[in-house]
N, C-alpha and C. Protein backbone atom coordinates (compact mmCIF):
# COMPACT_ATOMS: atom_id res chain seq x y z
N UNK A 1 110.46 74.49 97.48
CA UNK A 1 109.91 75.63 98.18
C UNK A 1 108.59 76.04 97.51
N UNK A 2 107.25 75.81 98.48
CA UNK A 2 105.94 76.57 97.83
C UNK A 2 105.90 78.17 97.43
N UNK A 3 105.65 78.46 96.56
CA UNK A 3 105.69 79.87 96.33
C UNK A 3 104.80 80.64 97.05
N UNK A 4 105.38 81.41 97.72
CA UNK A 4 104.40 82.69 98.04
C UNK A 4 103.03 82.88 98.07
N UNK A 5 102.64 82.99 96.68
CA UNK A 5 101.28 83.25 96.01
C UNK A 5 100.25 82.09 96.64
N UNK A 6 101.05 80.70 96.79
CA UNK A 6 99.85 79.32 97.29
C UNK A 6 100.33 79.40 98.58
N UNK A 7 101.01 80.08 99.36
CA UNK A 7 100.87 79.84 100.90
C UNK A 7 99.40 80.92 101.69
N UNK A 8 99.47 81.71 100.98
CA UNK A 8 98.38 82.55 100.79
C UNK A 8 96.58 82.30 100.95
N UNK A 9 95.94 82.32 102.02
CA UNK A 9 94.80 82.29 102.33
C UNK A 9 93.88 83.68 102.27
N UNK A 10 92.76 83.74 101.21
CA UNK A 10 92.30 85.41 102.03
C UNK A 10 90.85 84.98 102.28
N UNK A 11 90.57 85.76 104.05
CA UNK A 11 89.84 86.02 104.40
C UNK A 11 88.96 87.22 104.41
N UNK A 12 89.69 87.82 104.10
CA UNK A 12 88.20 89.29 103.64
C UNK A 12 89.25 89.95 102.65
N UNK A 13 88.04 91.02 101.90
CA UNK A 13 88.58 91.72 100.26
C UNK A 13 89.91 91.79 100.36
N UNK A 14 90.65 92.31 101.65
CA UNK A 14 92.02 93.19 101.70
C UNK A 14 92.58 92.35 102.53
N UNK A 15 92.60 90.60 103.12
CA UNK A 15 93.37 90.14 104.20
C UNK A 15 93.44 89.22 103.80
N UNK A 16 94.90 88.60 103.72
CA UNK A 16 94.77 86.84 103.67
C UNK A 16 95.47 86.63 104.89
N UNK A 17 95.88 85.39 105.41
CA UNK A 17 96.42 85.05 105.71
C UNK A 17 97.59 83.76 105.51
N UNK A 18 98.61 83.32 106.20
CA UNK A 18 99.60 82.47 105.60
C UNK A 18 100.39 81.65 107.03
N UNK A 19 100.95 80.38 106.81
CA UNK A 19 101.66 79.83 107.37
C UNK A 19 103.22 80.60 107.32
N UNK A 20 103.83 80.49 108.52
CA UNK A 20 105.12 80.68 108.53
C UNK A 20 105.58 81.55 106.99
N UNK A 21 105.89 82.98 107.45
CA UNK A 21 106.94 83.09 106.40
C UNK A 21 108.27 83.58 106.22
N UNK A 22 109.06 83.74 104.70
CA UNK A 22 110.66 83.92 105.88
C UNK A 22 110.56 85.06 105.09
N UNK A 23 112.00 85.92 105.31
CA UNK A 23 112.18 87.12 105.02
C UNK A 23 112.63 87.11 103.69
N UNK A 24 113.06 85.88 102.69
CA UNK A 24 112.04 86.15 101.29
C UNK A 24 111.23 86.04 100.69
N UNK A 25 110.03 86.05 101.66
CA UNK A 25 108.80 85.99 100.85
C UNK A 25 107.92 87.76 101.34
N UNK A 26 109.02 88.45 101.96
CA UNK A 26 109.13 89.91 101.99
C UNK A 26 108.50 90.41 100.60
N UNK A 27 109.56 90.80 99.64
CA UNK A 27 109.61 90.78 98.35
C UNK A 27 108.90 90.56 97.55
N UNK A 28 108.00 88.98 97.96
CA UNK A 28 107.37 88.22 97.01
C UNK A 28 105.97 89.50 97.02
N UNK A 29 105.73 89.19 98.87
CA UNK A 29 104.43 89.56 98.93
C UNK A 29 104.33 91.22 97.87
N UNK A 30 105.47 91.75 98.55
CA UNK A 30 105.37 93.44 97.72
C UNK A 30 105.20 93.43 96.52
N UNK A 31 105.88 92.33 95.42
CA UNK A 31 105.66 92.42 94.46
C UNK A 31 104.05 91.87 93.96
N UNK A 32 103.61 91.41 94.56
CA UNK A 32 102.42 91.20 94.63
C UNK A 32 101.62 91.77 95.16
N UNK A 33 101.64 92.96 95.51
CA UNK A 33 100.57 94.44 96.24
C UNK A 33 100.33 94.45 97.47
N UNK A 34 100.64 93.54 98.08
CA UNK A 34 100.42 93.57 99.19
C UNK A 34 101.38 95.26 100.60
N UNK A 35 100.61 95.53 100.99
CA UNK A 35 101.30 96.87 101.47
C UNK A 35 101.86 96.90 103.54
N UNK A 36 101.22 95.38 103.53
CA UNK A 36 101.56 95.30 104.93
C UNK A 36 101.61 93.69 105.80
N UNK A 37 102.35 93.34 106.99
CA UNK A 37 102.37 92.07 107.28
C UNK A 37 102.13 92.52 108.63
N UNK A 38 101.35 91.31 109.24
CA UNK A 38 101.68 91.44 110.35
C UNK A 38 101.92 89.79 111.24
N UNK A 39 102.75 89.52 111.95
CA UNK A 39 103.87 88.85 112.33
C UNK A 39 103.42 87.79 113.47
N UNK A 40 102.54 86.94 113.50
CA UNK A 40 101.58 86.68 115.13
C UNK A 40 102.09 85.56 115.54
N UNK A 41 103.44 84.87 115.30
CA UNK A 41 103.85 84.08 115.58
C UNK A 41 105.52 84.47 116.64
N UNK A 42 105.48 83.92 117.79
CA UNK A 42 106.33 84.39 119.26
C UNK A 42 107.55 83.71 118.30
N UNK A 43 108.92 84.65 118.39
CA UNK A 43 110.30 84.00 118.27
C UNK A 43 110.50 82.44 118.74
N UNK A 44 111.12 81.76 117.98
CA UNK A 44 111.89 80.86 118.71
C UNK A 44 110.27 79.86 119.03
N UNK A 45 108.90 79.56 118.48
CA UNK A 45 108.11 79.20 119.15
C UNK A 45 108.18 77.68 118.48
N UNK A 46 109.09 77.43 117.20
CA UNK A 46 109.71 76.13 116.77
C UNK A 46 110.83 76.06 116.90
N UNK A 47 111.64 76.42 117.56
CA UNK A 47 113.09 76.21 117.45
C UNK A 47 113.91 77.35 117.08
N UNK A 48 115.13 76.97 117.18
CA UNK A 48 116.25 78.27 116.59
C UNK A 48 116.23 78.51 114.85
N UNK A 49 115.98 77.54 114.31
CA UNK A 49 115.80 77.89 112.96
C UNK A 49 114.52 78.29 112.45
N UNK A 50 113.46 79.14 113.08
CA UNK A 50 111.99 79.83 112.58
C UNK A 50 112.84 81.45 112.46
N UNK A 51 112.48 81.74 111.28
CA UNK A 51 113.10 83.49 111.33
C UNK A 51 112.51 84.00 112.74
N UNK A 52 113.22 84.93 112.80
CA UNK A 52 112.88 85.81 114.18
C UNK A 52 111.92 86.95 113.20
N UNK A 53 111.06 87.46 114.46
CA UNK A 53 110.52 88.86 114.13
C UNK A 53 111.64 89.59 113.46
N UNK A 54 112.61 90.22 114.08
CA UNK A 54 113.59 91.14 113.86
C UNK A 54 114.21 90.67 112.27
N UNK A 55 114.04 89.58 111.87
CA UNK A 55 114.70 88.95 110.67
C UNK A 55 113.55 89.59 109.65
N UNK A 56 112.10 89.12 109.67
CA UNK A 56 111.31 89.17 108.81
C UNK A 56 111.27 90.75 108.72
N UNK A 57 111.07 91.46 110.10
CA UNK A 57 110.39 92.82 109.94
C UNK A 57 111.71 93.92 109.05
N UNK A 58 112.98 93.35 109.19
CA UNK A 58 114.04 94.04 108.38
C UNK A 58 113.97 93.80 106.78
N UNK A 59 113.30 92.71 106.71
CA UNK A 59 113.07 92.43 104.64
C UNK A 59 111.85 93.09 104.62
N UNK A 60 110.79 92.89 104.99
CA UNK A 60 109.44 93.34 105.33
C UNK A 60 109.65 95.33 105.03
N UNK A 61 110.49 96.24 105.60
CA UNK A 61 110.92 97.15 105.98
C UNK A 61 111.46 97.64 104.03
N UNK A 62 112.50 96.44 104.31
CA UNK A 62 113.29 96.50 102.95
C UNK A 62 112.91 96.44 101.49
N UNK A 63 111.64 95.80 101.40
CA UNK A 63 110.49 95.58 100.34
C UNK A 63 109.57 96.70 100.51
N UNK A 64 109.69 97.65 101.16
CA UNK A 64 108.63 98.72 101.30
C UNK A 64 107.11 98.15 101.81
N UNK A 65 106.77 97.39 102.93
CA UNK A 65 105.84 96.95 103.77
C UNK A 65 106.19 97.85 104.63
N UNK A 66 104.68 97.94 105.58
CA UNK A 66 104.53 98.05 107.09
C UNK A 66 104.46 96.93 107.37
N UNK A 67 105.46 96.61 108.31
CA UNK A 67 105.07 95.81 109.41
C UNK A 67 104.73 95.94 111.57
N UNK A 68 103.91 95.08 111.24
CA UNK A 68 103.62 94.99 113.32
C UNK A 68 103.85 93.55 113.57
N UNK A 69 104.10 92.98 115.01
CA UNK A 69 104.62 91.88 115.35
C UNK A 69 103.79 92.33 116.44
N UNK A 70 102.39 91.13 116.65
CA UNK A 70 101.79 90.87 117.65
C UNK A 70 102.10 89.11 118.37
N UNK A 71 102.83 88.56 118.54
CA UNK A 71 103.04 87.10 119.05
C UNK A 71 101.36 86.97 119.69
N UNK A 72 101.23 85.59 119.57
CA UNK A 72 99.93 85.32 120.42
C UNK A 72 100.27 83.60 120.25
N UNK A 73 99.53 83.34 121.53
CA UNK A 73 99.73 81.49 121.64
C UNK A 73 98.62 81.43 120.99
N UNK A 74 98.70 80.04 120.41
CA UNK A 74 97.51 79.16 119.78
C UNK A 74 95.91 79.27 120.21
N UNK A 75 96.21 78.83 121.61
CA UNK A 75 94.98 78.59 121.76
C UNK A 75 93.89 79.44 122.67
N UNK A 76 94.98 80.57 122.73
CA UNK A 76 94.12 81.48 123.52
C UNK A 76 94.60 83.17 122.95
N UNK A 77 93.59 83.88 123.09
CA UNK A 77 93.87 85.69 122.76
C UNK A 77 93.42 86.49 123.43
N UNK A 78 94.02 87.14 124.45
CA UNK A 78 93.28 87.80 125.52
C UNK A 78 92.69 88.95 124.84
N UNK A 79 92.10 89.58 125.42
CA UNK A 79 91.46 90.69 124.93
C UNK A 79 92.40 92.14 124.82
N UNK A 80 93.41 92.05 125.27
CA UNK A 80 94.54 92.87 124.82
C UNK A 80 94.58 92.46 123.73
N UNK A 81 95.49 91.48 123.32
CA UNK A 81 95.88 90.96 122.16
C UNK A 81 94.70 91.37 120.84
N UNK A 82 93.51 90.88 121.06
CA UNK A 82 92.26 91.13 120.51
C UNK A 82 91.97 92.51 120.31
N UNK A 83 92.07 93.64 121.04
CA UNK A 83 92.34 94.81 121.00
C UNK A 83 93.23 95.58 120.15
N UNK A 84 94.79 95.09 120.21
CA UNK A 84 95.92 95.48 119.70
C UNK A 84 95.76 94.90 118.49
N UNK A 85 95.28 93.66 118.09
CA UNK A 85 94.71 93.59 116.26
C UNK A 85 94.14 94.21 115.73
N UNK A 86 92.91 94.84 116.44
CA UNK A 86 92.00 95.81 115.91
C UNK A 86 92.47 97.34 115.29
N UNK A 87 93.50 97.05 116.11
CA UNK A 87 93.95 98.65 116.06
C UNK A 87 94.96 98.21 114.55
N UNK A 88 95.56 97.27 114.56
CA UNK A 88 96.48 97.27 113.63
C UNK A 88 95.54 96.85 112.21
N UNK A 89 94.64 95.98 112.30
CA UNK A 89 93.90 96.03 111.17
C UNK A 89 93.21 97.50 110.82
N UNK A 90 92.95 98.78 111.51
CA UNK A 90 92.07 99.66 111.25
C UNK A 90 93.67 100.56 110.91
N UNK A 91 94.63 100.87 111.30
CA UNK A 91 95.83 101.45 111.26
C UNK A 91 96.62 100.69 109.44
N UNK A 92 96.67 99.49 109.53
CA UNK A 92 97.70 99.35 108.37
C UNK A 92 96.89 99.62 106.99
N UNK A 93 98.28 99.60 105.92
CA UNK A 93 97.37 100.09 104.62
C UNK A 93 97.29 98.51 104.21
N UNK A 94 96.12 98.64 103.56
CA UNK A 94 96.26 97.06 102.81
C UNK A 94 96.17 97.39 101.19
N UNK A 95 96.61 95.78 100.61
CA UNK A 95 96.19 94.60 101.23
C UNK A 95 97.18 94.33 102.59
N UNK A 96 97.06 93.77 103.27
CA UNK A 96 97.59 92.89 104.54
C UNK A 96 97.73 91.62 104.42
N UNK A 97 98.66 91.17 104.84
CA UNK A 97 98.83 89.33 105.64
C UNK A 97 99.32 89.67 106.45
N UNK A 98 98.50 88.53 107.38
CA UNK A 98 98.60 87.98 109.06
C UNK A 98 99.44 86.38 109.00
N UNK A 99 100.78 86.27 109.39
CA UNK A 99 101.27 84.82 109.35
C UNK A 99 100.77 84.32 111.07
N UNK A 100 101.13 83.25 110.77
CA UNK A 100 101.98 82.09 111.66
C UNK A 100 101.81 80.72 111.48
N UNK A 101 102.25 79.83 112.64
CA UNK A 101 102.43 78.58 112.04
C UNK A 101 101.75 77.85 110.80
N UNK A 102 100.50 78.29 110.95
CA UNK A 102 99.95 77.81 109.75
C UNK A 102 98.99 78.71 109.10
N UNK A 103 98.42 79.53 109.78
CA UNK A 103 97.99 80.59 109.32
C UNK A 103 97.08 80.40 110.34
N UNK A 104 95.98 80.05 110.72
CA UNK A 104 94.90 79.50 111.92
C UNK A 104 94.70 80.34 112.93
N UNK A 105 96.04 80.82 113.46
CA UNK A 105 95.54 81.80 114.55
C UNK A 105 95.52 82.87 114.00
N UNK A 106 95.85 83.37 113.09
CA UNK A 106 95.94 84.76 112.51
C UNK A 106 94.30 84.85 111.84
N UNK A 107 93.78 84.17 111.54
CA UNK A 107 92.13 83.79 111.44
C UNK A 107 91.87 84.37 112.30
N UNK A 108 91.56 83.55 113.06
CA UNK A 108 90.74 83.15 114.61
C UNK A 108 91.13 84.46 114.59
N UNK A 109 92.29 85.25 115.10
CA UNK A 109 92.67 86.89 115.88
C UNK A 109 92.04 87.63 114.73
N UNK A 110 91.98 87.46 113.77
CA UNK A 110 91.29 88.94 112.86
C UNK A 110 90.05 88.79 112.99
N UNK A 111 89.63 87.52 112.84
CA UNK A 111 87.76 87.50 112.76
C UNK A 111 87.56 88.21 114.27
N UNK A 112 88.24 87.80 115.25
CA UNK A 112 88.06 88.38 116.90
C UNK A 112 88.07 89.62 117.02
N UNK A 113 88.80 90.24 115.79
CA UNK A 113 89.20 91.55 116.10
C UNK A 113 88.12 92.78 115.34
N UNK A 114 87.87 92.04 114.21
CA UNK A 114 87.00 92.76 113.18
C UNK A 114 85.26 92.22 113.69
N UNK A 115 85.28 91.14 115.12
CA UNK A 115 83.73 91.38 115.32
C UNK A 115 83.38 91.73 116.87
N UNK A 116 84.48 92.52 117.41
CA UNK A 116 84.27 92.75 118.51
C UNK A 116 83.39 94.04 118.88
């Protein structure tokens, strides 16, 4: 199992982002300062064994994070979606991480969101 700390990408002072994470790397992140997650990967979008939102956001909760759960497909972000990041990047306390599959769209949606 990669630790926590190297799944970890940051894109600006207060944001990284990360591939897939499960609900113990809740913990990890808190113990590591981090004060908020947010979740951009749809239930079930690999199979029955990817934690669910409801799985992560209960450790997430339990480690003393905020969390939000925006799902978004790969290859597209409507301008809702693009919208509803903005608000959650200007709303959460950071530092912040943005997951999903690999971390990529959680990029792509913050840079969208922070240059609109």
């Amino acid at each position: 199992m990669v630790p926590t700390r190297q799944l970890l990408r940051q894109i600006a002072p207060d944001v990284c982002v990360a591939p897939q994470l499960t609900p113990d790397a809740m913990a990890d992140l808190a113990a590591l300062g981090f004060k908020s997650v947010v979740n951009n990967r749809p239930d079930f979008e690999e199979g029955p064994d990817q934690p669910t939102s409801a799985q992560v956001e209960a450790a997430a909760q339990a480690a003393g994070l905020a969390y939000a759960y925006l799902p978004v497909q790969p290859a597209y972000h409507s301008p809702a979606e693009i919208a509803r990041m903005a608000e959650l990047v200007a709303a959460l306390p950071r530092p912040m991480v943005a997951f999903c599959r690999s971390g990529n769209r959680s990029g792509k949606l913050y840079l969208a969101a922070v240059s609109r």
